[in-house]
Structures are given as C-alpha cells and as structure tokens.
PDB file of N, CA and C in Angstrom:
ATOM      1  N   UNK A   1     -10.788  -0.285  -1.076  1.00  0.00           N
ATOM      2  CA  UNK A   1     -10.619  -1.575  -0.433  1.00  0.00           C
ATOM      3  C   UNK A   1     -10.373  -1.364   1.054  1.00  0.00           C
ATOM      4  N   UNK A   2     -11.035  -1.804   1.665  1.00  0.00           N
ATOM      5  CA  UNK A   2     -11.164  -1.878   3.356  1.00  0.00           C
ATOM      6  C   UNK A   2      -9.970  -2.639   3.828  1.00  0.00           C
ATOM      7  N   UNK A   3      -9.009  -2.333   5.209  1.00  0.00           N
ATOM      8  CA  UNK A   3      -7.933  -2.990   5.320  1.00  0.00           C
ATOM      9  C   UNK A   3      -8.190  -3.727   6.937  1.00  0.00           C
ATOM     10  N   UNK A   4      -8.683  -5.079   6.749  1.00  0.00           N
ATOM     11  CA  UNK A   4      -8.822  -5.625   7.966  1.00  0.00           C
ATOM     12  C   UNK A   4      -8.352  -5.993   8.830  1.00  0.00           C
ATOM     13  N   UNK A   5      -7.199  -5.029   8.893  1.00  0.00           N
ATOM     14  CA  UNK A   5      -6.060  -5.733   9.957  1.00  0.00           C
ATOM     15  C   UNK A   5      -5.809  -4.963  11.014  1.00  0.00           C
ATOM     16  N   UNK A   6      -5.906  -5.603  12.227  1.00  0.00           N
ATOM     17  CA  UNK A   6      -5.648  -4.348  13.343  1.00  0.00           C
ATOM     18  C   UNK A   6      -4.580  -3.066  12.646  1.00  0.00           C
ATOM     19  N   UNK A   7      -4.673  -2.349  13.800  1.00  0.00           N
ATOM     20  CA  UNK A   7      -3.563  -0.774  14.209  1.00  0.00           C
ATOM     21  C   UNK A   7      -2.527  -1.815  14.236  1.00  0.00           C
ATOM     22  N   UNK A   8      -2.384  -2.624  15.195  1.00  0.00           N
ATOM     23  CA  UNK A   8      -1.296  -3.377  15.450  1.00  0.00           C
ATOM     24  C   UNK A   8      -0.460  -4.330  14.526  1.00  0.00           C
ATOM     25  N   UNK A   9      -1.649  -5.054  13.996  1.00  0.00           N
ATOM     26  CA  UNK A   9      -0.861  -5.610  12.852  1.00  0.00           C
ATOM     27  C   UNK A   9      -0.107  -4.742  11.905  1.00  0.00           C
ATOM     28  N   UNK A  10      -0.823  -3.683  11.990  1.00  0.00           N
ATOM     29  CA  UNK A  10      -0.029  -2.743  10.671  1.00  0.00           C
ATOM     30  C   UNK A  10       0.983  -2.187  11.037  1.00  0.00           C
ATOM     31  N   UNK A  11       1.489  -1.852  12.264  1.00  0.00           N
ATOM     32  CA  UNK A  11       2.536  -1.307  12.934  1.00  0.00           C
ATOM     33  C   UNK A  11       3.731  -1.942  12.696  1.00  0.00           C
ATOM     34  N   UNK A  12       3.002  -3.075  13.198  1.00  0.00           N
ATOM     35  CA  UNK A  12       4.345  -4.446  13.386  1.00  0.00           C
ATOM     36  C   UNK A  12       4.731  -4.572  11.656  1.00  0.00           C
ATOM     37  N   UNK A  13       4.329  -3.857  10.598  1.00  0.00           N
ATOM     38  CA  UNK A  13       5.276  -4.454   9.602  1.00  0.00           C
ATOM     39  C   UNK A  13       6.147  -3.200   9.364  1.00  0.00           C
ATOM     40  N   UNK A  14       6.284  -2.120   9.780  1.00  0.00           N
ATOM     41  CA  UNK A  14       7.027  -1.064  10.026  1.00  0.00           C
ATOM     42  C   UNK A  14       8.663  -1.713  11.067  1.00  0.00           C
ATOM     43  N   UNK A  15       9.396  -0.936  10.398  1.00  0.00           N
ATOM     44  CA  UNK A  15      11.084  -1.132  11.195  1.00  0.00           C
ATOM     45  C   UNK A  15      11.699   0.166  11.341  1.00  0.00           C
ATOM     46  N   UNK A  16      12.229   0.274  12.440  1.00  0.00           N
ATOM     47  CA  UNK A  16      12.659   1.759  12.823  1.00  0.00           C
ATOM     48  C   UNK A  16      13.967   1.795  12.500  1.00  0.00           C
ATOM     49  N   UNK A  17      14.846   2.566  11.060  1.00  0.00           N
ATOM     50  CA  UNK A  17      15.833   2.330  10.464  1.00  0.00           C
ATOM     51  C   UNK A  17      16.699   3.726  10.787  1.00  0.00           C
ATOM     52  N   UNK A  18      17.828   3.682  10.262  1.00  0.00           N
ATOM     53  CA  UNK A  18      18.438   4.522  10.111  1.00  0.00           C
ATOM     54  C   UNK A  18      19.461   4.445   8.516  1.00  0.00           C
ATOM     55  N   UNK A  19      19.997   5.989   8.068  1.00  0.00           N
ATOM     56  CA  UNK A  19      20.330   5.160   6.825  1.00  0.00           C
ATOM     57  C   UNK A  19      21.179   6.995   6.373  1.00  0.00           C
ATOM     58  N   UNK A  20      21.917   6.488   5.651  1.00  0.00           N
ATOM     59  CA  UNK A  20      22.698   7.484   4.882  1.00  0.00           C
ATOM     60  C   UNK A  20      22.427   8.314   3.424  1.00  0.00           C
ATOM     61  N   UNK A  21      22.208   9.177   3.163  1.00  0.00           N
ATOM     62  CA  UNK A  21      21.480   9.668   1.890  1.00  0.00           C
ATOM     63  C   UNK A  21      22.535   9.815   0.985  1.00  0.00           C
ATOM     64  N   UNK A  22      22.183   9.375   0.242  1.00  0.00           N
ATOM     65  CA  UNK A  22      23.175   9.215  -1.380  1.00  0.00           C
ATOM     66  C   UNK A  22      23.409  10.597  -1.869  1.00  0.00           C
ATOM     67  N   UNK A  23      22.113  11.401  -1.587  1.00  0.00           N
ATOM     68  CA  UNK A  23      21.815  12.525  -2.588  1.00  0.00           C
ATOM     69  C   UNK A  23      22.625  13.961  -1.158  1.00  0.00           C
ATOM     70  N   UNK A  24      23.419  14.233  -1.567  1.00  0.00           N
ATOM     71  CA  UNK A  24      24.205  15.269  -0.388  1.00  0.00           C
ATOM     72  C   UNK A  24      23.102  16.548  -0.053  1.00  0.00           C
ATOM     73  N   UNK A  25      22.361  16.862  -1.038  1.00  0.00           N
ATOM     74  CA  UNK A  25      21.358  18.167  -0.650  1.00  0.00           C
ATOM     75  C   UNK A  25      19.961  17.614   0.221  1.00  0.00           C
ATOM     76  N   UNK A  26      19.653  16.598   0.409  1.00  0.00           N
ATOM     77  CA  UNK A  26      19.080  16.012   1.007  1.00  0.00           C
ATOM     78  C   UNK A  26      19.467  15.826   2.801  1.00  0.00           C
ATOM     79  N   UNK A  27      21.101  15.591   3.060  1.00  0.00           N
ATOM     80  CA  UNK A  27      21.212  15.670   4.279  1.00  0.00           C
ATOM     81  C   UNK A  27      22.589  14.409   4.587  1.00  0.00           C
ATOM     82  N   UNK A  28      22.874  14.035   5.307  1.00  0.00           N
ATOM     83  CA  UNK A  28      23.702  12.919   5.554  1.00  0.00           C
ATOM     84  C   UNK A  28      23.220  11.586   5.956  1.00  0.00           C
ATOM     85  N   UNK A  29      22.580  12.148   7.171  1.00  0.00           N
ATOM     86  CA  UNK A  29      21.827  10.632   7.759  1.00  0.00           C
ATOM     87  C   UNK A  29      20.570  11.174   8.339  1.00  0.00           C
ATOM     88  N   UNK A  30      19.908   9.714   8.277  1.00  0.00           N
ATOM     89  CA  UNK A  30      18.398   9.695   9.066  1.00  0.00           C
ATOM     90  C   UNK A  30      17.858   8.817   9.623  1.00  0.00           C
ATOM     91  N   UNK A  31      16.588   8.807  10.741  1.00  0.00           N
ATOM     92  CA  UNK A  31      16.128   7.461  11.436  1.00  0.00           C
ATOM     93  C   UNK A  31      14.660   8.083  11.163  1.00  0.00           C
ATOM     94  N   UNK A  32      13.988   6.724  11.002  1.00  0.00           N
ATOM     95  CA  UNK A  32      12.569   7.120  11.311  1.00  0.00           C
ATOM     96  C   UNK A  32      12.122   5.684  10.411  1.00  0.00           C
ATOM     97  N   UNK A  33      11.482   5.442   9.231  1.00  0.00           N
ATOM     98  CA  UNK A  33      10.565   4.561   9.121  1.00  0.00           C
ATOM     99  C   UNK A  33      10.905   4.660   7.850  1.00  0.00           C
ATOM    100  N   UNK A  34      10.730   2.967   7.142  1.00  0.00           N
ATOM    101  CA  UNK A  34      10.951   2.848   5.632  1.00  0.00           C
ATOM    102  C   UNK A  34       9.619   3.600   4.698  1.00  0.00           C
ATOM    103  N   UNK A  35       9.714   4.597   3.842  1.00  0.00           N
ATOM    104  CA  UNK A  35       8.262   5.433   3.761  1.00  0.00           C
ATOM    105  C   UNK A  35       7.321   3.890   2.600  1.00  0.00           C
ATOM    106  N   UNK A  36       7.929   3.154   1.635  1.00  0.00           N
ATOM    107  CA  UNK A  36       7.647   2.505   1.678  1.00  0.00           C
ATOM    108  C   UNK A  36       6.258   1.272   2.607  1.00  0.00           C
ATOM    109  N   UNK A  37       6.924   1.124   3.428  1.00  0.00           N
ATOM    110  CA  UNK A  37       6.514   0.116   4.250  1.00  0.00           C
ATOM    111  C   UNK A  37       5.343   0.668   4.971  1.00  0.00           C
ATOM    112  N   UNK A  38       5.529   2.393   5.388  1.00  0.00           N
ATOM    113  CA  UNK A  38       4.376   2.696   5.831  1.00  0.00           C
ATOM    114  C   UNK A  38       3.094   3.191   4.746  1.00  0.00           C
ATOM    115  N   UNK A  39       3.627   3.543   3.730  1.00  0.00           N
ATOM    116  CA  UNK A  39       2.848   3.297   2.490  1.00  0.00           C
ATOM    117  C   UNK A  39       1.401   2.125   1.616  1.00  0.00           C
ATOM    118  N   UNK A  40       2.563   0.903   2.871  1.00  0.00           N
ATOM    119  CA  UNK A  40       1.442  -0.477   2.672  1.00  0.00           C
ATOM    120  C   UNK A  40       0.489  -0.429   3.775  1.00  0.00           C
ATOM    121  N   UNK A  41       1.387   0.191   4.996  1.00  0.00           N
ATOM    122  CA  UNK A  41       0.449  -0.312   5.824  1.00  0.00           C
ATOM    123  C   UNK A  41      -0.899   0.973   6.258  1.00  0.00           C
ATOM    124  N   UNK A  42       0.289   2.424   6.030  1.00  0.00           N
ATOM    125  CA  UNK A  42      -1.045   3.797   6.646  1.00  0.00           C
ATOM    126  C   UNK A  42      -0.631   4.481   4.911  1.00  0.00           C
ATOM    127  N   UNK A  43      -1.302   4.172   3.860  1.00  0.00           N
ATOM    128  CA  UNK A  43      -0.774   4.560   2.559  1.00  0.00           C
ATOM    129  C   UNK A  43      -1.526   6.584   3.066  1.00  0.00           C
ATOM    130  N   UNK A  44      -2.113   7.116   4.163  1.00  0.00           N
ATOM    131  CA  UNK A  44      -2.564   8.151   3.972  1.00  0.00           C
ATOM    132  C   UNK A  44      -1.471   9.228   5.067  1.00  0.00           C
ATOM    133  N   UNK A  45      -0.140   8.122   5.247  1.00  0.00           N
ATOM    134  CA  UNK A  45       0.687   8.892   6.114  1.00  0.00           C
ATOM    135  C   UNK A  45       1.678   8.851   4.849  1.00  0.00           C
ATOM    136  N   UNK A  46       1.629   8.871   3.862  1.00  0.00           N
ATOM    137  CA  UNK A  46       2.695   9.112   2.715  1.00  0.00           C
ATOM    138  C   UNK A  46       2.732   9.556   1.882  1.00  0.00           C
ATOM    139  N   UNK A  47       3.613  10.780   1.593  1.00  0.00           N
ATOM    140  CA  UNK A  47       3.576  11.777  -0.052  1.00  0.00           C
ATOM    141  C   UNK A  47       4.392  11.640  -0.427  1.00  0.00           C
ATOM    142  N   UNK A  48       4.429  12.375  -1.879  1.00  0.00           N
ATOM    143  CA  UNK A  48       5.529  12.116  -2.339  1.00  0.00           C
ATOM    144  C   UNK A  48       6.223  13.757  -2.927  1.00  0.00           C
ATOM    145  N   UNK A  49       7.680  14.065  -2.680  1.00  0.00           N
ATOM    146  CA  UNK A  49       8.138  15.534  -2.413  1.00  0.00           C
ATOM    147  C   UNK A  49       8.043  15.601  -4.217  1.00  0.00           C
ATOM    148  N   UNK A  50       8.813  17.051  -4.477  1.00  0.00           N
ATOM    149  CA  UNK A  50       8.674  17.443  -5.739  1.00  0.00           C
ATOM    150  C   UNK A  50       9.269  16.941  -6.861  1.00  0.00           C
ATOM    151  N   UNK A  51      10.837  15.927  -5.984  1.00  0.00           N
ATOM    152  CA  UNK A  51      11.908  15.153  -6.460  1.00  0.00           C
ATOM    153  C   UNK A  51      11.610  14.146  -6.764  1.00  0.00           C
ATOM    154  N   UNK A  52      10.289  13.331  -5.978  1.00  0.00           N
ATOM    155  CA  UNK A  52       9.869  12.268  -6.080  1.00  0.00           C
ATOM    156  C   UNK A  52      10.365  11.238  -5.478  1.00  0.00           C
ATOM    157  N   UNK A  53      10.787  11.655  -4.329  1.00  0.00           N
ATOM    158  CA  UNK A  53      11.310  11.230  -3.116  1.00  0.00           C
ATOM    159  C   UNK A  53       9.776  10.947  -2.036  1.00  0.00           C
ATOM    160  N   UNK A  54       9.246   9.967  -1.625  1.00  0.00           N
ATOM    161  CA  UNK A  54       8.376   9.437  -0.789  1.00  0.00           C
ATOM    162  C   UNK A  54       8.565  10.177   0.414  1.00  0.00           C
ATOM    163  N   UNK A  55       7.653  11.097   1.404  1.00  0.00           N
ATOM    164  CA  UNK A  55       8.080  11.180   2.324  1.00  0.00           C
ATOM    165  C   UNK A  55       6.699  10.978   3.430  1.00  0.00           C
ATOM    166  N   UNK A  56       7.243  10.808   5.059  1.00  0.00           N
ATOM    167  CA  UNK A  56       6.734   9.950   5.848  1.00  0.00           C
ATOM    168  C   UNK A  56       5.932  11.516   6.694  1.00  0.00           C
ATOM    169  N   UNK A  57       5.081  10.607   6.614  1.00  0.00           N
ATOM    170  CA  UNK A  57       3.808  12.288   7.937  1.00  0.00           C
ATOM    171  C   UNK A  57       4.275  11.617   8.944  1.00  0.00           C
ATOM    172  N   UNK A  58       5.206  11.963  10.104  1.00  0.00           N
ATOM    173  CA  UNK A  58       5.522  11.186  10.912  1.00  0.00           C
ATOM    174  C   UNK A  58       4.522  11.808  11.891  1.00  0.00           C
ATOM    175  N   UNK A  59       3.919  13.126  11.899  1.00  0.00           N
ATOM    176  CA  UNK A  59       2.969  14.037  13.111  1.00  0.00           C
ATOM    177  C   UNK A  59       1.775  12.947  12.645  1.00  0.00           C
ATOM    178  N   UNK A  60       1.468  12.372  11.676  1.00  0.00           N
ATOM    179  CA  UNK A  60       0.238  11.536  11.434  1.00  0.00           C
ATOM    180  C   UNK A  60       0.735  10.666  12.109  1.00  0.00           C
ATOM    181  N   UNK A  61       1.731   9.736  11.950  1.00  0.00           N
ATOM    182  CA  UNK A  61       1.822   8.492  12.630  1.00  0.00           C
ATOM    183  C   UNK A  61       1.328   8.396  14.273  1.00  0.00           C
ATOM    184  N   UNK A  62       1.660   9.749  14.328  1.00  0.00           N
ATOM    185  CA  UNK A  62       1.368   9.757  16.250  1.00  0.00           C
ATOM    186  C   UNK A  62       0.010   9.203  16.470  1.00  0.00           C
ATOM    187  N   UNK A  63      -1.417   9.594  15.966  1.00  0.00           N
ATOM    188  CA  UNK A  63      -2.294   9.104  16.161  1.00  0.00           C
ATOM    189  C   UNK A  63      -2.184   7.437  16.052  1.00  0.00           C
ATOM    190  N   UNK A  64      -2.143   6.985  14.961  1.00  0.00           N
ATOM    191  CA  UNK A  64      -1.927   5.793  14.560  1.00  0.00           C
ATOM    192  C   UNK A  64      -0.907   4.747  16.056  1.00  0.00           C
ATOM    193  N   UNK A  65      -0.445   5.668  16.476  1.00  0.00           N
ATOM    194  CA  UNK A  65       0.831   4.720  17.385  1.00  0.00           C
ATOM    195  C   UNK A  65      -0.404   4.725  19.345  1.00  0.00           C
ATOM    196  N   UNK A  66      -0.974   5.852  18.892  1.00  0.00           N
ATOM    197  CA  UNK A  66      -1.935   6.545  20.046  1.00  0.00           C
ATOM    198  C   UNK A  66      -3.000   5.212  20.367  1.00  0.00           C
ATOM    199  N   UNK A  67      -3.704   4.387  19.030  1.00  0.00           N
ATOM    200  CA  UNK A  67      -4.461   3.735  19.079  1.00  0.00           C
ATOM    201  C   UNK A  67      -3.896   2.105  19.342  1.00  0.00           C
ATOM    202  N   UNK A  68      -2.368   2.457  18.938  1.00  0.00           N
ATOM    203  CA  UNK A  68      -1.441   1.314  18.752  1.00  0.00           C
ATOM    204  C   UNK A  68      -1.606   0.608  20.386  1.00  0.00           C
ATOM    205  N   UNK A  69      -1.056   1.741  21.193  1.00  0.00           N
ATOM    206  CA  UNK A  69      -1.186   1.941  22.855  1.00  0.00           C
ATOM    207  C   UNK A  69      -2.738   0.920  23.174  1.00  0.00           C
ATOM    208  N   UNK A  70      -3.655   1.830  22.727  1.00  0.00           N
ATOM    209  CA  UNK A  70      -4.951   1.045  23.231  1.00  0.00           C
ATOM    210  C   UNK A  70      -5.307  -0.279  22.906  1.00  0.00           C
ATOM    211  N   UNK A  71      -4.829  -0.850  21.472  1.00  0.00           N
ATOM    212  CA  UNK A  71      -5.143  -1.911  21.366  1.00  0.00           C
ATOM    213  C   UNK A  71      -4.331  -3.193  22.355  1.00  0.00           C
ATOM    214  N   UNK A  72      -3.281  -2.251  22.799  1.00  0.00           N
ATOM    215  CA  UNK A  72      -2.393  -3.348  23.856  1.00  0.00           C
ATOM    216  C   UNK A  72      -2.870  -3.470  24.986  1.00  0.00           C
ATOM    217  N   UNK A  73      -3.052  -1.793  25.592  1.00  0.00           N
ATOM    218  CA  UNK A  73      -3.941  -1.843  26.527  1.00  0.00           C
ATOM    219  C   UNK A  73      -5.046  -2.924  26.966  1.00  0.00           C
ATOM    220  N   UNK A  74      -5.881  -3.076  25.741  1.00  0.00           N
ATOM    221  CA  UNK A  74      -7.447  -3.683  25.639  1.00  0.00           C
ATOM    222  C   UNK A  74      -6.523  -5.068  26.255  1.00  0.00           C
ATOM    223  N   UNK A  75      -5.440  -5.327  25.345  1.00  0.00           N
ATOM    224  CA  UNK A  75      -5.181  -6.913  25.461  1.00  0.00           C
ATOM    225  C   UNK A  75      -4.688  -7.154  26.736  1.00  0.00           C
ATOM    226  N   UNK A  76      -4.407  -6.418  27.036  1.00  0.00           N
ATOM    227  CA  UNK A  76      -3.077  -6.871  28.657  1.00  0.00           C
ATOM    228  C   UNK A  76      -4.625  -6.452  29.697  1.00  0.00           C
ATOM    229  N   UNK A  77      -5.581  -6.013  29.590  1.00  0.00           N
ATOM    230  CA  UNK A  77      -6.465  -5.996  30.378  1.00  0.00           C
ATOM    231  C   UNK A  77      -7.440  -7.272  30.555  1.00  0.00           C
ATOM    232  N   UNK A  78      -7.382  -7.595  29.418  1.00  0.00           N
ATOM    233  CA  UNK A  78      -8.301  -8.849  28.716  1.00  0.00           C
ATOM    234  C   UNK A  78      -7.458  -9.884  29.476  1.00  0.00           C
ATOM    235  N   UNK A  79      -6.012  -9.947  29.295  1.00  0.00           N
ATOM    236  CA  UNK A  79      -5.141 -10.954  30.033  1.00  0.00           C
ATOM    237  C   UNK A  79      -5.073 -11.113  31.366  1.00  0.00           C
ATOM    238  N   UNK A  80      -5.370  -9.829  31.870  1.00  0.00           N
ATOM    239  CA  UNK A  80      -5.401  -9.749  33.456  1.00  0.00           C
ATOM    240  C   UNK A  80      -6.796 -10.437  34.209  1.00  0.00           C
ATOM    241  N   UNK A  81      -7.792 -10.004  33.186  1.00  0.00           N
ATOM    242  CA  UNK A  81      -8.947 -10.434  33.635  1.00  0.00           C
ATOM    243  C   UNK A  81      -8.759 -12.142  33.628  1.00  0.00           C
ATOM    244  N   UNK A  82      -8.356 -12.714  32.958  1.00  0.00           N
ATOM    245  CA  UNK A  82      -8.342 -14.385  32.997  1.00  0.00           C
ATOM    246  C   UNK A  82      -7.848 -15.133  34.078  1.00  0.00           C
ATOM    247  N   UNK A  83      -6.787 -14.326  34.443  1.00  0.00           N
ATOM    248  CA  UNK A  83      -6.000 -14.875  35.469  1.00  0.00           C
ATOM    249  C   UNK A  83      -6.732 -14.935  37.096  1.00  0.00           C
TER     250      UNK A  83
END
C-alpha cells in the first residue's frame, strides 16, 4: 500500500519524548521518539529487539528529517515568490 502523505505530514505525527524504563537492564531514562508512532508513519525505520521491545533506526530517520528540511524549504520559497 502506497502512503500518500508528504515527509512532512508524516513527521508531524511523531513527538519527541522522554521517559523512564520499567525494565532496570534496559537503562533508566530516554529521549528520542515513540517507536510506535514512527512505525505508522516510516514502518521501515522500526525493529523489533530479541525481547520484543520495538526499537527506533534513529541513523535512518536522518534521511527522512533531510527531506523533511526540503519540503519546507520548497514551501517558504514558494511563499517568498508570492509576495
């Protein structure tokens, strides 16, 4: 299934969290992205570990955030031109 929604739209349903781990061998705390959420939106930036714990390709996301840039770019150029 083809996903017709900008880079951007898909970004914007991502939230940059932080959060405490239940599981102590895992770590204490963390920030970065619900793996979830990026699951819906880049389902090819998400695995899942041996525990079965979801985890986030955040070195993938960089591209994804790279194109994020251009599509704003395009727009704030597009905006400039009107004026």
């Amino acid at each position: 299934m083809a996903d017709d929604r900008t880079v951007i739209e898909r970004v914007r349903e991502l939230n940059g969290v932080t959060w405490e781990w239940q599981d102590p061998k895992r770590g204490t705390r963390g920030m970065g992205v619900v793996a979830q959420d990026v699951e819906r939106a880049f389902p090819d930036a998400v695995s899942t570990d041996e525990d079965g714990y979801l985890m986030v390709d955040y070195h993938g996301l960089v591209g994804v955030l790279v194109e994020a840039v251009k599509e704003l770019a395009d727009r704030v150029e597009e905006l400039e031109r009107r004026q």
